[in-house]
Protein backbone atom coordinates (compact mmCIF):
# COMPACT_ATOMS: atom_id res chain seq x y z
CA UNK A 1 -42.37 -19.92 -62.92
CA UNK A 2 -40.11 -17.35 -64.72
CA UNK A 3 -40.56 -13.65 -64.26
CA UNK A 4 -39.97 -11.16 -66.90
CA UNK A 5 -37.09 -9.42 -65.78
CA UNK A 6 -36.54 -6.98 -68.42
CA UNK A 7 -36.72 -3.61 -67.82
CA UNK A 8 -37.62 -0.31 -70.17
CA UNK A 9 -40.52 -0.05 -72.78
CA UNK A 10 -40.40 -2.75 -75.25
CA UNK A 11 -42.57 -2.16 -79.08
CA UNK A 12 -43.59 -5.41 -80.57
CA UNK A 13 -41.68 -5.46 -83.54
CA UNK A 14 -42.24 -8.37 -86.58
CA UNK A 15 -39.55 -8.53 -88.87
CA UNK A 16 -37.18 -10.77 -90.94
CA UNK A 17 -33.87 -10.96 -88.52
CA UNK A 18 -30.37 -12.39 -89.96
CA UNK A 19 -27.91 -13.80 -87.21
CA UNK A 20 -24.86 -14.21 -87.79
CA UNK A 21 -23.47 -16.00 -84.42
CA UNK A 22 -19.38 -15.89 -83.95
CA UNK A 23 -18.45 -19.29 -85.59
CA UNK A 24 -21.49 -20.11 -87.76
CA UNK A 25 -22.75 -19.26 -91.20
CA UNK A 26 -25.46 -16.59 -90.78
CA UNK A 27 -29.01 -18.22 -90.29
CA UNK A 28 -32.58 -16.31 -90.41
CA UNK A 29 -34.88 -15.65 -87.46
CA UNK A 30 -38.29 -13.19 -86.57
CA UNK A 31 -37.90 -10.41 -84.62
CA UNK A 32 -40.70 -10.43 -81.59
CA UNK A 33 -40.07 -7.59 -80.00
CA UNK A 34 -37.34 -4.25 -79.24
CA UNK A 35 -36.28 -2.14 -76.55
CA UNK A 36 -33.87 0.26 -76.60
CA UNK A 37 -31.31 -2.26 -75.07
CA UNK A 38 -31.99 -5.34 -76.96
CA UNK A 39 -33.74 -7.32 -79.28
CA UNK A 40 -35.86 -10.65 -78.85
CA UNK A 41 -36.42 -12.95 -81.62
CA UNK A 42 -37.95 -16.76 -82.88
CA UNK A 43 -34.75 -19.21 -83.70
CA UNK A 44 -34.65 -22.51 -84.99
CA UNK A 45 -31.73 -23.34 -83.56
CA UNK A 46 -31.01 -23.13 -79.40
CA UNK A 47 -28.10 -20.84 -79.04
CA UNK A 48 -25.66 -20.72 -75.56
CA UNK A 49 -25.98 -17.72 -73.10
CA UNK A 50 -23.28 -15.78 -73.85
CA UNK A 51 -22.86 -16.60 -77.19
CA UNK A 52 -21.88 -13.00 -79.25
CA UNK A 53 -22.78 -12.44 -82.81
CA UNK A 54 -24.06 -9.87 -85.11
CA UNK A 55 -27.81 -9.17 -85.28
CA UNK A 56 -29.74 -7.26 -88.14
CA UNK A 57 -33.68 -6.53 -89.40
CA UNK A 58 -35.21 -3.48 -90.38
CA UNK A 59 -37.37 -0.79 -88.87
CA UNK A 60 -39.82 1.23 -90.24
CA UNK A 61 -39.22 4.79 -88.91
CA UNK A 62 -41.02 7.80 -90.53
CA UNK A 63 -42.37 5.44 -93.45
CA UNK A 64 -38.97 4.28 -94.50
CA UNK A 65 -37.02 1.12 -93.75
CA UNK A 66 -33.96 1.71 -91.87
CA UNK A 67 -30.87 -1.35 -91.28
CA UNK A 68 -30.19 -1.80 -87.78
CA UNK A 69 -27.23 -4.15 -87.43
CA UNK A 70 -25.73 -4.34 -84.13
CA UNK A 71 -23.35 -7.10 -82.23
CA UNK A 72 -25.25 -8.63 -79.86
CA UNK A 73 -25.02 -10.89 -76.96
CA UNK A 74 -27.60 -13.91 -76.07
CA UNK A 75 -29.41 -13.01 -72.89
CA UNK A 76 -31.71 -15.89 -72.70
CA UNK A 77 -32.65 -19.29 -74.61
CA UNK A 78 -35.63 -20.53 -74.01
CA UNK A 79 -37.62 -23.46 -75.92
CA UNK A 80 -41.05 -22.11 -76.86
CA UNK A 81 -43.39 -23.98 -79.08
CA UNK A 82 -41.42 -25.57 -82.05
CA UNK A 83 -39.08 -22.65 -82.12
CA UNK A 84 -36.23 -20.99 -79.52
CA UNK A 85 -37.40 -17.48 -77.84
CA UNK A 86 -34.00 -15.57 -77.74
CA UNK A 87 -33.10 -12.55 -76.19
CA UNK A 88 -30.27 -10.66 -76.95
CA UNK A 89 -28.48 -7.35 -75.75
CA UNK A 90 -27.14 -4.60 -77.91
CA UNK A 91 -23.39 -4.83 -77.06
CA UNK A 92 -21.60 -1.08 -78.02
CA UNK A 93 -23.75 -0.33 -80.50
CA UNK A 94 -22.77 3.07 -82.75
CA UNK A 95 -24.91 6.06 -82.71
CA UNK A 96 -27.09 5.82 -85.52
CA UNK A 97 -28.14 2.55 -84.71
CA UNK A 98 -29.54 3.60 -81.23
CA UNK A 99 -31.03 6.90 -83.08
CA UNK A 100 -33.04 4.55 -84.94
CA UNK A 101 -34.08 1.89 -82.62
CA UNK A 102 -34.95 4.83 -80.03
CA UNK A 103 -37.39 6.78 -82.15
CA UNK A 104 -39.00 3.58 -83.05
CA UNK A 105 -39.36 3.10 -79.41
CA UNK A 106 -41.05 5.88 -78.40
């Protein structure tokens, strides 16, 4: 049985997500859910722990839609349903990005 081992308040969060993995053409996904560290998401396509790419979807903060576009490394793959679960981690991401995904967080 796997144990959620992620740590920090996560806000479900259901957007349109664009990933755009190192080495492929950019493909869409659904956001599930955000913490101030990461992002997990819906996939049709299984992608390799490790793998880096670019992540974006938008937030709603303050009744406006704000880009958060951040590159991201895959945490976990995991078959759920007819679609991949996949959680990736914010890698360096710049200031405003974290101002926004932070206030949403709260």
């Amino acid at each position: 049985m796997l144990v959620d081992q992620r740590s920090g308040a996560r806000k479900i969060v259901r957007a349109k997500a664009v990933v755009a993995m190192d080495g492929l053409p950019p493909q869409q996904g659904r956001t599930i859910d955000l913490s101030s560290t990461g992002v997990s998401l819906t996939f049709d396509h299984k992608l390799a722990v490790g793998h880096m790419g670019q992540v974006t979807f938008e937030l709603f903060v303050d009744g406006r839609g704000q880009l958060v576009s951040s590159r991201s490394k895959v945490n976990y793959c995991i078959f759920s349903g007819d679609q991949f679960k996949i959680g990736f981690t914010f890698v360096n991401p710049d200031a405003a990005t974290m101002a926004i995904v932070n206030k949403f967080v709260r």
